[in-house]
Protein backbone atom coordinates (compact mmCIF):
# COMPACT_ATOMS: atom_id res chain seq x y z
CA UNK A 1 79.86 105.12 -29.40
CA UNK A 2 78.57 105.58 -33.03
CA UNK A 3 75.45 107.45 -31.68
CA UNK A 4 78.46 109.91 -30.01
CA UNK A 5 80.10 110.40 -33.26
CA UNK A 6 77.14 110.51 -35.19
CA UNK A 7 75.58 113.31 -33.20
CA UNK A 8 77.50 114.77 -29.82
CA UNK A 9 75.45 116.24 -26.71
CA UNK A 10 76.18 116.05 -23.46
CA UNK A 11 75.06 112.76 -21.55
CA UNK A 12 74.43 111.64 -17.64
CA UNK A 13 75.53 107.93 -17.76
CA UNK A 14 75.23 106.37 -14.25
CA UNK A 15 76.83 103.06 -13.68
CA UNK A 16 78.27 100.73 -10.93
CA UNK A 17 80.68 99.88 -13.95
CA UNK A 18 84.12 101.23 -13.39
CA UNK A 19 85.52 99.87 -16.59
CA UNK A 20 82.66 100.93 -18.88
CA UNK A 21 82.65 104.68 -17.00
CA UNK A 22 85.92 105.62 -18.11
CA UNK A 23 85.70 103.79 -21.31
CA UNK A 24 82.45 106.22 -22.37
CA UNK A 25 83.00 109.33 -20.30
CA UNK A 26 85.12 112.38 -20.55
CA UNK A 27 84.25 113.07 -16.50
CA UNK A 28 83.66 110.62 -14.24
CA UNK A 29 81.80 111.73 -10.48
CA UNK A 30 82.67 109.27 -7.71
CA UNK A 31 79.65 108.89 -5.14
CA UNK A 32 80.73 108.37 -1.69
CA UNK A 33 78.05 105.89 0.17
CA UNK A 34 75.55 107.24 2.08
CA UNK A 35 74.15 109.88 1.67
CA UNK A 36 75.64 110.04 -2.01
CA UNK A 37 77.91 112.90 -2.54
CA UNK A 38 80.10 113.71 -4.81
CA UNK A 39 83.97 112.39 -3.77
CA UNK A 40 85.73 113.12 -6.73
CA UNK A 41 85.61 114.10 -10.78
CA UNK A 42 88.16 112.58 -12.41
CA UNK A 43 88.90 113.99 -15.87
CA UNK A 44 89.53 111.29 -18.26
CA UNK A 45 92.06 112.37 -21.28
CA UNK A 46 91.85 109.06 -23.30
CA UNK A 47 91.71 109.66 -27.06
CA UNK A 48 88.30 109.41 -29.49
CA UNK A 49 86.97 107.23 -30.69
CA UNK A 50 87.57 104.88 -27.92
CA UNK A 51 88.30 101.24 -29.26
CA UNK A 52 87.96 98.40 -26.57
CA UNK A 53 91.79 97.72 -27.06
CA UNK A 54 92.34 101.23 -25.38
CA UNK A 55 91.27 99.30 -22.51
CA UNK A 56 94.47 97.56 -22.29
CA UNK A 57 97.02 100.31 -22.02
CA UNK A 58 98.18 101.54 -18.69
CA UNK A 59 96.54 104.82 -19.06
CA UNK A 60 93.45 103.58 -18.74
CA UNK A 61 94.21 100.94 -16.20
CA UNK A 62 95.71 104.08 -14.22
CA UNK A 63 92.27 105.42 -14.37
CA UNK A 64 90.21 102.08 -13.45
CA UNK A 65 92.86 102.07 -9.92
CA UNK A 66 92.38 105.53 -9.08
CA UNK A 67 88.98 105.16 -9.13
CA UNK A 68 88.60 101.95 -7.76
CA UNK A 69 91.05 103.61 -5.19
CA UNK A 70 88.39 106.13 -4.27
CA UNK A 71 85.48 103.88 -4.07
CA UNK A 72 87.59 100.95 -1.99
CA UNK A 73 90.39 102.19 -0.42
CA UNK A 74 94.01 101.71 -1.30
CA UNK A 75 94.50 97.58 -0.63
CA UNK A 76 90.29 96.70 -1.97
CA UNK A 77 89.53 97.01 1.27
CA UNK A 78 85.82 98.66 1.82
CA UNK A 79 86.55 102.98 2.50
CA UNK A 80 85.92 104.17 5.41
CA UNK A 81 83.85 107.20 5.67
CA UNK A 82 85.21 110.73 5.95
């Protein structure tokens, strides 16, 4: 995060990390499983600079379930393919 603030470009940050994704991007891609394509961007409008007790508001918990929604399936259960 200081690196961000101290000197802004654009960055590909790839993660199995749900949390940490929407905590340090401004656009999050959702892979579907094989082959990997792109399911969904989901534009995250969370304020900078991001403190770790953002990470407790329902905003961001809204984010974390729609894209754990996307990867899983409403329920957790695994997503089937389209």
């Amino acid at each position: 995060m200081r690196i961000l603030a101290a000197k802004p470009a654009t960055t590909l940050l790839v993660t199995h990390g749900i949390t940490e994704a929407i905590f340090l991007a401004d656009q999050v891609a959702v892979m579907s499983p094989r082959p990997g394509r792109v399911k969904e961007i989901i534009d995250i409008d969370l304020p900078r600079p991001r403190t770790p007790e953002i990470q407790r508001t329902p905003e961001f918990h809204a984010y974390v379930d729609h894209a754990s929604d996307l990867l899983f399936g409403a329920g957790g259960a695994a997503a089937e393919e389209d």
